[in-house]
Protein backbone atom coordinates (compact mmCIF):
# COMPACT_ATOMS: atom_id res chain seq x y z
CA UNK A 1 0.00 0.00 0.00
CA UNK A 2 1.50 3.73 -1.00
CA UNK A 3 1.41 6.48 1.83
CA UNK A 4 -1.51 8.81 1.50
CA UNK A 5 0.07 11.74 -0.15
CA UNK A 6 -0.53 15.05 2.67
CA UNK A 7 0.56 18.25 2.53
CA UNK A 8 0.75 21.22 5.25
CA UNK A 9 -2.16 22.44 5.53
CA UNK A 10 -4.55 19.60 4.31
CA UNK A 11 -7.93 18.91 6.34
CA UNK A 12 -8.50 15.51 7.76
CA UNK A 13 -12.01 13.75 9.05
CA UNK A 14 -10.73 11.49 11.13
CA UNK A 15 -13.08 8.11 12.65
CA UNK A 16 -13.36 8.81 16.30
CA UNK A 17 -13.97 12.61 17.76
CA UNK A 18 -11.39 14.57 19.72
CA UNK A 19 -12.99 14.78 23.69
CA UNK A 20 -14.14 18.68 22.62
CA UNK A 21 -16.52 16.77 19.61
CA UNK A 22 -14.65 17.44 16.56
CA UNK A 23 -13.85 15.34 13.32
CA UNK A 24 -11.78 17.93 11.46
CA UNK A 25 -8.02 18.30 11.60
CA UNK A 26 -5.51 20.57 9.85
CA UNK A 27 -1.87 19.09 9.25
CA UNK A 28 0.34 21.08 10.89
CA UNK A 29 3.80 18.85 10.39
CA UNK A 30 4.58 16.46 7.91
CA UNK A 31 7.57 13.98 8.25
CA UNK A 32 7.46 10.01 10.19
CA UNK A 33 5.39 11.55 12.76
CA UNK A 34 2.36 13.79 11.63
CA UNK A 35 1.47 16.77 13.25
CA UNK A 36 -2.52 17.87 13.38
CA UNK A 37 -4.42 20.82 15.00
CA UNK A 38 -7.86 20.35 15.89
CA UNK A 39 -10.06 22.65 14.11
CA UNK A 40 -12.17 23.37 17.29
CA UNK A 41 -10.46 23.61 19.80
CA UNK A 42 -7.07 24.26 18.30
CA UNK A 43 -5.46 21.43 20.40
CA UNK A 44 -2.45 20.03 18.43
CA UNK A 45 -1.14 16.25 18.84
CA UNK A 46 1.73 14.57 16.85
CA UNK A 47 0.58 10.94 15.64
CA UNK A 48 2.71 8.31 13.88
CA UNK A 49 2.09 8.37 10.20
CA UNK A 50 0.54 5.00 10.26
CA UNK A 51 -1.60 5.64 12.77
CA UNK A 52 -2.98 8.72 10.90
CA UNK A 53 -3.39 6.77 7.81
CA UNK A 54 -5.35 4.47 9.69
CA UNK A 55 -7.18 6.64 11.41
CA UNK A 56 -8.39 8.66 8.71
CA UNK A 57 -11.98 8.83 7.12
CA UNK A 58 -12.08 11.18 4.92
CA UNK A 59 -9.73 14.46 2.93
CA UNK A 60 -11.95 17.38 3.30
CA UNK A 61 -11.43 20.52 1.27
CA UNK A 62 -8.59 22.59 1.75
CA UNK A 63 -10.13 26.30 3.75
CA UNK A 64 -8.91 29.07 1.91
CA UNK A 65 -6.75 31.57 2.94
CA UNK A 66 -8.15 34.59 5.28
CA UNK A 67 -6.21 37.78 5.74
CA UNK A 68 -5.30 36.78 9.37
CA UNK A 69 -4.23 33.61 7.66
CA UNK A 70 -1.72 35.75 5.89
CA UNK A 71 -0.87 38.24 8.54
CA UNK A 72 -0.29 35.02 10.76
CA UNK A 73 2.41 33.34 8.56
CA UNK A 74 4.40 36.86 8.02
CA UNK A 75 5.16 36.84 11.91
């Protein structure tokens, strides 16, 4: 089987819900361990990459870029 193909910044429905009730998570690290940010609560946790490939239900749209987005990565 192929590794799923992620980049920073992908959004990830994942099969069980975080203890604040979300799905969604945003890759925040890519490399043997994954990094993800809850979309809810902004909580961020660093998972093995098979364990996020496993884990994962769906690939949900990218969000698109908000000014604070922008102002955010310039600091």
């Amino acid at each position: 089987m192929t590794p799923m193909h992620l980049e920073i910044g992908d959004r990830l429905r994942l099969r069980k819900p975080h203890p604040c009730g979300n799905y969604d998570w945003v890759v925040v690290r890519l490399g043997a361990d994954i990094g993800l940010s809850c979309e809810k609560c902004g909580r961020r946790v660093l998972l093995p990459r098979s364990e996020v490939e496993r884990r994962t239900k769906q690939m949900l749209p990218r969000a698109t870029k908000t000014e604070t987005d922008a102002e955010f990565e310039m600091d």
